[in-house]
C-alpha atoms as a PDB file:
ATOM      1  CA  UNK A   1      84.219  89.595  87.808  1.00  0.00           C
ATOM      2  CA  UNK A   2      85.800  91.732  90.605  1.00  0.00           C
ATOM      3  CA  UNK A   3      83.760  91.895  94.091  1.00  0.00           C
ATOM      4  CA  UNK A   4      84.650  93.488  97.518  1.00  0.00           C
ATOM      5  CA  UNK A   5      83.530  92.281 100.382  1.00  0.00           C
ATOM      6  CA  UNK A   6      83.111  95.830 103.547  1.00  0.00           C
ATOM      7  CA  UNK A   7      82.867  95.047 107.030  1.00  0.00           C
ATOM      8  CA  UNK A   8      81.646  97.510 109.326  1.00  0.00           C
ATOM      9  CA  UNK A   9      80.642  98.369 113.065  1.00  0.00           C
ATOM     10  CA  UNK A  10      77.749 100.865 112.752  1.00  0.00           C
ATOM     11  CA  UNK A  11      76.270 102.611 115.930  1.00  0.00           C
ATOM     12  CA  UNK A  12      73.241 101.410 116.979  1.00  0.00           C
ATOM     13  CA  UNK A  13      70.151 102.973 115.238  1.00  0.00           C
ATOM     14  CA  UNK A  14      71.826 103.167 111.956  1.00  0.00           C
ATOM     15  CA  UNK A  15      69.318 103.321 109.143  1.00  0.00           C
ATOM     16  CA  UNK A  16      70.969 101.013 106.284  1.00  0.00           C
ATOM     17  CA  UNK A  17      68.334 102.353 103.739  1.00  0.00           C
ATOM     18  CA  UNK A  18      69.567 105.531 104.319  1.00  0.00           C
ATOM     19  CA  UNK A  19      72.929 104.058 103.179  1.00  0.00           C
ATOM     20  CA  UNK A  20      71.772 102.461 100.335  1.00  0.00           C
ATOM     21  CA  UNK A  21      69.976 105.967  98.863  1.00  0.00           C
ATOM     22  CA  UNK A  22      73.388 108.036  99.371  1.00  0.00           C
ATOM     23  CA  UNK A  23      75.025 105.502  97.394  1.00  0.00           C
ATOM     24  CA  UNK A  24      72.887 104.985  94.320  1.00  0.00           C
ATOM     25  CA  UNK A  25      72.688 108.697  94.088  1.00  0.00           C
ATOM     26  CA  UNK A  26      76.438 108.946  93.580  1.00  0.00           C
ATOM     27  CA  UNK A  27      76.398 106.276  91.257  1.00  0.00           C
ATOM     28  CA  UNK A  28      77.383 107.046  87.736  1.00  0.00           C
ATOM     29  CA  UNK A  29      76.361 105.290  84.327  1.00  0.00           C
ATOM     30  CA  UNK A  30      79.601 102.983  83.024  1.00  0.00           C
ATOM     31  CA  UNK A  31      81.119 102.465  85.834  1.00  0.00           C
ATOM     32  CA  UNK A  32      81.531  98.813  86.294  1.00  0.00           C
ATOM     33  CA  UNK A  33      79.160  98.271  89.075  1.00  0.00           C
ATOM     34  CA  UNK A  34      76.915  94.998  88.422  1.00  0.00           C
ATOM     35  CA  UNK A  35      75.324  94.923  92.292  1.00  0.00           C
ATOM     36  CA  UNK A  36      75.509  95.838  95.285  1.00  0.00           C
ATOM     37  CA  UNK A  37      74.241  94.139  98.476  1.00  0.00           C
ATOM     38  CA  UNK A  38      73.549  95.230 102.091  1.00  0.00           C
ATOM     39  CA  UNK A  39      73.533  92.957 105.182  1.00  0.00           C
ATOM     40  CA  UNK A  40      73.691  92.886 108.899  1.00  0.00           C
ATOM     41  CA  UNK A  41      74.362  90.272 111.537  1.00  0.00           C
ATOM     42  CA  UNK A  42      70.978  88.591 112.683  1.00  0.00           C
ATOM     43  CA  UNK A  43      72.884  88.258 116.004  1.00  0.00           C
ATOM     44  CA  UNK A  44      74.519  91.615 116.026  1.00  0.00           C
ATOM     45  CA  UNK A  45      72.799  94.490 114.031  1.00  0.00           C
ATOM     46  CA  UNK A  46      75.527  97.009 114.950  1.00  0.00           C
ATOM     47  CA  UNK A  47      77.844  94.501 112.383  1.00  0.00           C
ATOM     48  CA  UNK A  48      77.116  95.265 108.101  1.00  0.00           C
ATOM     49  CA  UNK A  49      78.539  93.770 105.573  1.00  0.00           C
ATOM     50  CA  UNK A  50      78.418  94.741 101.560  1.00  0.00           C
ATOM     51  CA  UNK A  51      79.127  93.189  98.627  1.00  0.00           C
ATOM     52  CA  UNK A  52      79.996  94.812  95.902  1.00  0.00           C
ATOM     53  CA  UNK A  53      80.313  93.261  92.350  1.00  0.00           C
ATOM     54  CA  UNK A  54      82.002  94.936  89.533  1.00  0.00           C
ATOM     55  CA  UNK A  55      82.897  93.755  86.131  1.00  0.00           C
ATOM     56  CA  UNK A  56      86.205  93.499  86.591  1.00  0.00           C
ATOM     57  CA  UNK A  57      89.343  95.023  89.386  1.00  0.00           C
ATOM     58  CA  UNK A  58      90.257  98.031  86.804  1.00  0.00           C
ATOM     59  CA  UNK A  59      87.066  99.419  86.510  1.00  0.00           C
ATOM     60  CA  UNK A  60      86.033  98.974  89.946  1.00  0.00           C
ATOM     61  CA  UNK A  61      89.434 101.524  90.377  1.00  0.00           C
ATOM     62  CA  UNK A  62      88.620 103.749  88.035  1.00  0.00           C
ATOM     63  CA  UNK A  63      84.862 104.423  89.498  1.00  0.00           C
ATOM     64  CA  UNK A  64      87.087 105.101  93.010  1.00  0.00           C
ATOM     65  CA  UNK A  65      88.661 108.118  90.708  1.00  0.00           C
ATOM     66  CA  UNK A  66      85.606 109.154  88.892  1.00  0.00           C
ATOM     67  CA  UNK A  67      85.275 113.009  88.981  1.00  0.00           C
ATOM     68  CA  UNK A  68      81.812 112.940  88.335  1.00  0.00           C
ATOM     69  CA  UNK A  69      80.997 110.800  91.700  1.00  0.00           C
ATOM     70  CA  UNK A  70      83.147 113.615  94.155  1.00  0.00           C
ATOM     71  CA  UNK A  71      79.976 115.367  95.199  1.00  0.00           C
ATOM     72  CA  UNK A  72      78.299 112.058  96.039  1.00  0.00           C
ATOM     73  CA  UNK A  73      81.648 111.036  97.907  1.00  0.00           C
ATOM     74  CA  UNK A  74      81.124 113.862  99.945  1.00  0.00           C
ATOM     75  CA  UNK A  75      77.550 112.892 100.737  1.00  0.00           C
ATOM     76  CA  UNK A  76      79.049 109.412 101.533  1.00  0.00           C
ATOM     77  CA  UNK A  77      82.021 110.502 103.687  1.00  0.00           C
ATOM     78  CA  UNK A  78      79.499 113.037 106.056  1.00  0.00           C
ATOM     79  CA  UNK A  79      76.780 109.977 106.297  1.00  0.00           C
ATOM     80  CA  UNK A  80      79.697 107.384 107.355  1.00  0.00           C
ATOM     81  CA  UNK A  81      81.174 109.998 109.478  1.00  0.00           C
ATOM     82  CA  UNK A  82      78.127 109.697 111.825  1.00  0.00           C
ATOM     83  CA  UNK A  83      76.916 105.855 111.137  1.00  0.00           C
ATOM     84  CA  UNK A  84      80.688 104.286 112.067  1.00  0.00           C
ATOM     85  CA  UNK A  85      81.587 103.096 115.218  1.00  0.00           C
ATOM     86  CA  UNK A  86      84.922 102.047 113.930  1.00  0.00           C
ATOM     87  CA  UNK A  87      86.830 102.100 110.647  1.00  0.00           C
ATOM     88  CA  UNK A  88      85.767  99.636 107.716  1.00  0.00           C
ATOM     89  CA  UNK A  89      87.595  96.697 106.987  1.00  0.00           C
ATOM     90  CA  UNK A  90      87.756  96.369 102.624  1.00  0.00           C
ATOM     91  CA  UNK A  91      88.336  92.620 101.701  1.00  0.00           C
ATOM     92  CA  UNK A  92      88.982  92.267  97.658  1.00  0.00           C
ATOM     93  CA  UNK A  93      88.412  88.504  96.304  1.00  0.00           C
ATOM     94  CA  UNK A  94      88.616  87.491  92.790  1.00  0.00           C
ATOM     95  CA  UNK A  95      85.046  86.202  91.864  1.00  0.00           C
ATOM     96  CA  UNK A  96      85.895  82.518  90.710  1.00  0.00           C
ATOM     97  CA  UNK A  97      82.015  81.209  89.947  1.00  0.00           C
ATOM     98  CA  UNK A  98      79.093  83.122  89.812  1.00  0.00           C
ATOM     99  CA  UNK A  99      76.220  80.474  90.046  1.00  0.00           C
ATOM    100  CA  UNK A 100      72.265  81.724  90.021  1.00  0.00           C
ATOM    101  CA  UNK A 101      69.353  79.353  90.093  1.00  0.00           C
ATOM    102  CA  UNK A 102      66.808  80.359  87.561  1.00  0.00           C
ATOM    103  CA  UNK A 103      63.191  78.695  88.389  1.00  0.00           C
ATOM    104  CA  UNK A 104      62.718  75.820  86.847  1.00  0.00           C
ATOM    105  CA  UNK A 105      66.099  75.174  85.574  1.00  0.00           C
ATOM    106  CA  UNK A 106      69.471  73.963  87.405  1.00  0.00           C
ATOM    107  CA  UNK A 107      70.400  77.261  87.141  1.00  0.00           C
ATOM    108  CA  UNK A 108      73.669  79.079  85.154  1.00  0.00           C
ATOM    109  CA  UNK A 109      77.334  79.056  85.976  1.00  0.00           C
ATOM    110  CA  UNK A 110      79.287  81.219  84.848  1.00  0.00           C
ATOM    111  CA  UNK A 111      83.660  81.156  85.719  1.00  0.00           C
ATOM    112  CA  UNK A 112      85.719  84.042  85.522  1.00  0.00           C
END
């Protein structure tokens, strides 16, 4: 598993649900993506952070040069335009241990 980890400064106001809808409706079948998740600062709602997952670094590429997402880039690019304050900062981390606790169990572990 591939993830990267977005930082952002929003201005204040910024509907994050709005985010999320752009997104999933440029989102194409195959391309990698296992989640995605959207958070702010409790302290600081002007300060996001998402985490995405993919299945691995190549596809995660690939999906970035997927002809059939352009339109929904566009879509992306005019939303961001107006919800930054500043630039996003990308982090990419190598997912070592992907751990989830299923009730009643100790949960699963899985290493990549």
């Amino acid at each position: 598993m591939w993830a990267q980890l977005i930082k952002a400064k929003v201005k204040p106001g910024t509907d994050l649900s709005a985010l999320t809808e752009v997104l999933k409706a440029a989102e194409q079948p195959g391309s990698g993506l296992l989640r995605e998740m959207f958070m702010h600062d409790q302290n600081d709602p002007t300060s996001v952070y998402v985490i995405v997952m993919f299945e691995n670094e190549e596809k995660a590429r690939e999906r970035e040069r997927d002809p059939r997402r352009a339109e929904g880039q566009q879509a992306i690019g005019a939303f961001l335009a107006e919800a930054l304050a500043a630039p996003p900062e990308f982090i990419d981390l190598t997912v070592t241990t992907d751990w989830i606790p299923e009730p009643g169990t100790t949960g699963r572990n899985w290493s990549g």
